[in-house]
N, C-alpha and C. Protein backbone atom coordinates (compact mmCIF):
# COMPACT_ATOMS: atom_id res chain seq x y z
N UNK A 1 18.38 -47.45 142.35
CA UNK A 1 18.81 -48.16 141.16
C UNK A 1 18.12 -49.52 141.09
N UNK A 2 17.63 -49.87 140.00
CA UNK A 2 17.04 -51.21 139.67
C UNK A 2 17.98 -52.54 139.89
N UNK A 3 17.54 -53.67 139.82
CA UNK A 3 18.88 -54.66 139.78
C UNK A 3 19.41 -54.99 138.61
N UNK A 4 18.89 -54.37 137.46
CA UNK A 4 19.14 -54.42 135.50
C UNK A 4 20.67 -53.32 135.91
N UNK A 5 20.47 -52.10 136.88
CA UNK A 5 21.30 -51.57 136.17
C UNK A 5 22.68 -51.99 137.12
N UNK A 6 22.79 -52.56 137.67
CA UNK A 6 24.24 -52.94 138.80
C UNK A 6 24.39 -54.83 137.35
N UNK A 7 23.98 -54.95 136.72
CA UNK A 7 24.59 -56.01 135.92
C UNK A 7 25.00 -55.88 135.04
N UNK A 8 24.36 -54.44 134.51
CA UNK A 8 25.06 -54.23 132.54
C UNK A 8 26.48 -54.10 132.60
N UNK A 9 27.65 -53.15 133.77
CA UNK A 9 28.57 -53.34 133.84
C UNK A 9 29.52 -54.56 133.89
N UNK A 10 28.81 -55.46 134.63
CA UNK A 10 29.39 -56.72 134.99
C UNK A 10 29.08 -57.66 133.71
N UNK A 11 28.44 -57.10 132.52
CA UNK A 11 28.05 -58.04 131.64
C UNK A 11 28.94 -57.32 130.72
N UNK A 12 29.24 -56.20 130.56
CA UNK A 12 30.43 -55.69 129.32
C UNK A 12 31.87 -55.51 129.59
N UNK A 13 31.67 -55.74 131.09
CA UNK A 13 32.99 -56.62 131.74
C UNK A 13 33.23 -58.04 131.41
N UNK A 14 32.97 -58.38 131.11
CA UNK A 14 32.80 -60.27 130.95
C UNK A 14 32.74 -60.15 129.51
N UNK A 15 32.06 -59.56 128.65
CA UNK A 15 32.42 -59.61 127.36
C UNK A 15 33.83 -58.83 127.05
N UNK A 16 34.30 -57.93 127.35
CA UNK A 16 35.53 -57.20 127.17
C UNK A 16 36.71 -58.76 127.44
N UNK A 17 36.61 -59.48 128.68
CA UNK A 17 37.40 -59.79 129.02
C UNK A 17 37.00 -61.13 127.87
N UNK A 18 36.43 -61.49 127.27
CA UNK A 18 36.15 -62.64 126.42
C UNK A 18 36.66 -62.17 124.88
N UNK A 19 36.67 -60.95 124.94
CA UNK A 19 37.57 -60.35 123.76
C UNK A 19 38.97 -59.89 123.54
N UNK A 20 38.78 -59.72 124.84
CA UNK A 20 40.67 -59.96 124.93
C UNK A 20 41.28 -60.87 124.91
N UNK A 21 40.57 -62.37 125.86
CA UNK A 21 40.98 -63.62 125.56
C UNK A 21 41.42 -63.91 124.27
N UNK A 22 40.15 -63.98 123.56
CA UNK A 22 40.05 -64.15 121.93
C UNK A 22 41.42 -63.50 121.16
N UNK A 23 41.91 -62.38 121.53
CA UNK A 23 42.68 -61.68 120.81
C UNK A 23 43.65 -62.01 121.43
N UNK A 24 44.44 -62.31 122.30
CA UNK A 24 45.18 -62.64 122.83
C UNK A 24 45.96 -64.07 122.52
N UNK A 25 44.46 -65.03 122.18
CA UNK A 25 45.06 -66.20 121.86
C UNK A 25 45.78 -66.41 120.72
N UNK A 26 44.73 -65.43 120.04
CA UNK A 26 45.02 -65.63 118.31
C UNK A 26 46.08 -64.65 118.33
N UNK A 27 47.01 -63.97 118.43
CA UNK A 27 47.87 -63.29 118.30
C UNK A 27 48.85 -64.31 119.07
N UNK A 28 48.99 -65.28 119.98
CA UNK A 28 50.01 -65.98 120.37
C UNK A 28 49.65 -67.41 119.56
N UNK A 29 49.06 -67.87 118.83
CA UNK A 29 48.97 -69.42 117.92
C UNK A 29 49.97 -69.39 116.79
N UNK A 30 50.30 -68.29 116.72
CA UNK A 30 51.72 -68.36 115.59
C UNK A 30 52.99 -69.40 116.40
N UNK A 31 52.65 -69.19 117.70
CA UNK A 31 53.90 -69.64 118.55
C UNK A 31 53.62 -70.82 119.36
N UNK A 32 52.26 -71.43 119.34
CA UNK A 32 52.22 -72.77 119.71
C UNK A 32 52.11 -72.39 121.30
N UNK A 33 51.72 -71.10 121.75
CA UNK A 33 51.91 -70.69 123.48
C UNK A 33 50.63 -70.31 123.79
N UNK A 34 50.20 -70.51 124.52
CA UNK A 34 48.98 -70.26 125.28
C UNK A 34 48.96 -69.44 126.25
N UNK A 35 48.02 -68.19 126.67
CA UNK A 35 47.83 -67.52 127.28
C UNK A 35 49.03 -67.81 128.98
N UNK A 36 48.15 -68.72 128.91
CA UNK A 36 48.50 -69.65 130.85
C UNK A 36 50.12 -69.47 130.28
N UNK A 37 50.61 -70.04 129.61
CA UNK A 37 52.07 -70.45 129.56
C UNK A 37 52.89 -69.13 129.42
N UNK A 38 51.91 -68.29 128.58
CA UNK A 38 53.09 -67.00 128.71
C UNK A 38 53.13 -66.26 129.97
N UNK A 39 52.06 -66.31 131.06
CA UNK A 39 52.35 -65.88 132.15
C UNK A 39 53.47 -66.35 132.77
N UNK A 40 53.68 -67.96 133.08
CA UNK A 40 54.16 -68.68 133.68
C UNK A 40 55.63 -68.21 133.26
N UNK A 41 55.96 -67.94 131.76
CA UNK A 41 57.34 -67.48 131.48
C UNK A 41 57.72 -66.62 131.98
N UNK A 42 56.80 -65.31 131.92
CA UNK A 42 56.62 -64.18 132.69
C UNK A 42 57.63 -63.97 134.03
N UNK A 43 56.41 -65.05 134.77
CA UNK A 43 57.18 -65.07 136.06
C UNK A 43 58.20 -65.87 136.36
N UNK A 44 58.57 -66.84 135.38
CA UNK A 44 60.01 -66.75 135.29
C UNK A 44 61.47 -65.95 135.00
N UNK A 45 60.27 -65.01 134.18
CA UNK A 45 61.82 -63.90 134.52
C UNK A 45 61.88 -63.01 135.33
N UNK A 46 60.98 -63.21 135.86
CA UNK A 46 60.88 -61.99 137.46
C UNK A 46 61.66 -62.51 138.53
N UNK A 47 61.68 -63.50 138.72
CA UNK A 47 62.45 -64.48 139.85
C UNK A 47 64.04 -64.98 139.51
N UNK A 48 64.90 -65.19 140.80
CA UNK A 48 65.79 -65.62 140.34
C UNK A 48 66.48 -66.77 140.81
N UNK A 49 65.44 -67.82 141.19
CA UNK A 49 65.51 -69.20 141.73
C UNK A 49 64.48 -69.80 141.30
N UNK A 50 64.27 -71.07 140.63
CA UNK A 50 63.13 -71.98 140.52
C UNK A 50 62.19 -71.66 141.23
N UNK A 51 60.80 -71.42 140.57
CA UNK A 51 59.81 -70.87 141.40
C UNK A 51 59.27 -72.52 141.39
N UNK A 52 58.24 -72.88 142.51
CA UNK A 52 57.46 -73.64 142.96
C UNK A 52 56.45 -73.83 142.11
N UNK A 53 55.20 -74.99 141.71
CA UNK A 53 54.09 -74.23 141.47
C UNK A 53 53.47 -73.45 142.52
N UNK A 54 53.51 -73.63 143.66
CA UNK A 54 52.81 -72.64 144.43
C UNK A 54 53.43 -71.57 144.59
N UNK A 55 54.98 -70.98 144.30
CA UNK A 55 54.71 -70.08 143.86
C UNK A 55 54.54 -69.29 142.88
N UNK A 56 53.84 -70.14 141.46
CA UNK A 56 53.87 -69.68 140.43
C UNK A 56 52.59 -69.24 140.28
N UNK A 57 52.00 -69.86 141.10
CA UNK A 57 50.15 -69.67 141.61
C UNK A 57 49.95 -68.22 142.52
N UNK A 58 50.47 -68.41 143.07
CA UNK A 58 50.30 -66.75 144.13
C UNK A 58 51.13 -65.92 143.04
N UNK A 59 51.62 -65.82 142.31
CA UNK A 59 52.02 -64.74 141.12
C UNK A 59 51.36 -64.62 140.28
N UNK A 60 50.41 -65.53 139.96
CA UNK A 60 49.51 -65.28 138.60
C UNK A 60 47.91 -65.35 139.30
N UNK A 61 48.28 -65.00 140.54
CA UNK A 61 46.29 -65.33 141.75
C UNK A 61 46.10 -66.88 140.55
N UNK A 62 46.29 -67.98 140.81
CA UNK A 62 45.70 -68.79 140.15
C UNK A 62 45.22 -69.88 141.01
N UNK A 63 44.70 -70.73 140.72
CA UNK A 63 44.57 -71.93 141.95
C UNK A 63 46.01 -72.71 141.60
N UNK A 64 45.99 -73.12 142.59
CA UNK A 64 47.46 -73.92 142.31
C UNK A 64 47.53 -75.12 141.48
N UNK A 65 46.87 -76.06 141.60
CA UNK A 65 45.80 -76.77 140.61
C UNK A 65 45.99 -76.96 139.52
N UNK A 66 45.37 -75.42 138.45
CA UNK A 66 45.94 -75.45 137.69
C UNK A 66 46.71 -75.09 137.01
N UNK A 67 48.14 -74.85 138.30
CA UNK A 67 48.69 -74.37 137.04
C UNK A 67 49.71 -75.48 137.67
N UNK A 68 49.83 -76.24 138.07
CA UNK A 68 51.01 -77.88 138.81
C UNK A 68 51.10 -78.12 137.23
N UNK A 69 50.15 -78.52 136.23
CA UNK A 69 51.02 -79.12 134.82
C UNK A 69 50.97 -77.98 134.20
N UNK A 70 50.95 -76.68 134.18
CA UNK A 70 51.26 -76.19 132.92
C UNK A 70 53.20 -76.15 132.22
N UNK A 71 54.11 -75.77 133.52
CA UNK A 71 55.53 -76.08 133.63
C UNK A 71 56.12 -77.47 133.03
N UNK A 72 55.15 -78.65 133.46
CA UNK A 72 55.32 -79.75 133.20
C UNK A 72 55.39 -79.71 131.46
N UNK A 73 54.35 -79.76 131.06
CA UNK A 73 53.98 -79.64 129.49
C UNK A 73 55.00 -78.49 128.82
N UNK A 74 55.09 -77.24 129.73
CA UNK A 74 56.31 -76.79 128.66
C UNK A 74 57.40 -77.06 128.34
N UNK A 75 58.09 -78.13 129.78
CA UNK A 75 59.19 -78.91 129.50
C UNK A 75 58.93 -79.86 128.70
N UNK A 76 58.38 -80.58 128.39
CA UNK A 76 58.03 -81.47 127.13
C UNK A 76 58.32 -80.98 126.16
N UNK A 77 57.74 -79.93 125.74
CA UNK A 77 57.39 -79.43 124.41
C UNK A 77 59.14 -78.54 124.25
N UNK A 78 59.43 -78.56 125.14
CA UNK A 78 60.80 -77.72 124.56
C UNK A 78 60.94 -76.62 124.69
């Protein structure tokens, strides 16, 4: 196999996943929620004690990083 053909997958992988983004977002902007944040709700209802950010990070594989303000900002916002 050439090295053209071990990338076309990995390149309509990466566009698939840039079209789901896309669709994903725009189907949640009616609601002012962002991708990141609806996970984070997510795994709030899976749990049944205040999750950590770290462990809101090992539930969503995220860096921990970023997701320390996403919780923050949704308490703001209400």
């Amino acid at each position: 196999m050439q090295k053209s053909e071990y990338l076309n997958p990995w390149v309509d992988l990466i566009h698939t996943d840039d079209i789901i983004s896309k669709i994903r977002q725009k189907e949640l902007k009616p609601f002012s929620v962002t991708p990141e944040q609806t996970g984070v709700l997510f795994c709030l209802t899976l749990v049944e004690k205040n999750p950590t950010p770290a462990d809101l990070s090992r539930m969503l594989i995220e860096d921990r990083s970023s997701i320390t303000l996403i919780p923050n900002r949704m308490e703001i916002k209400g």
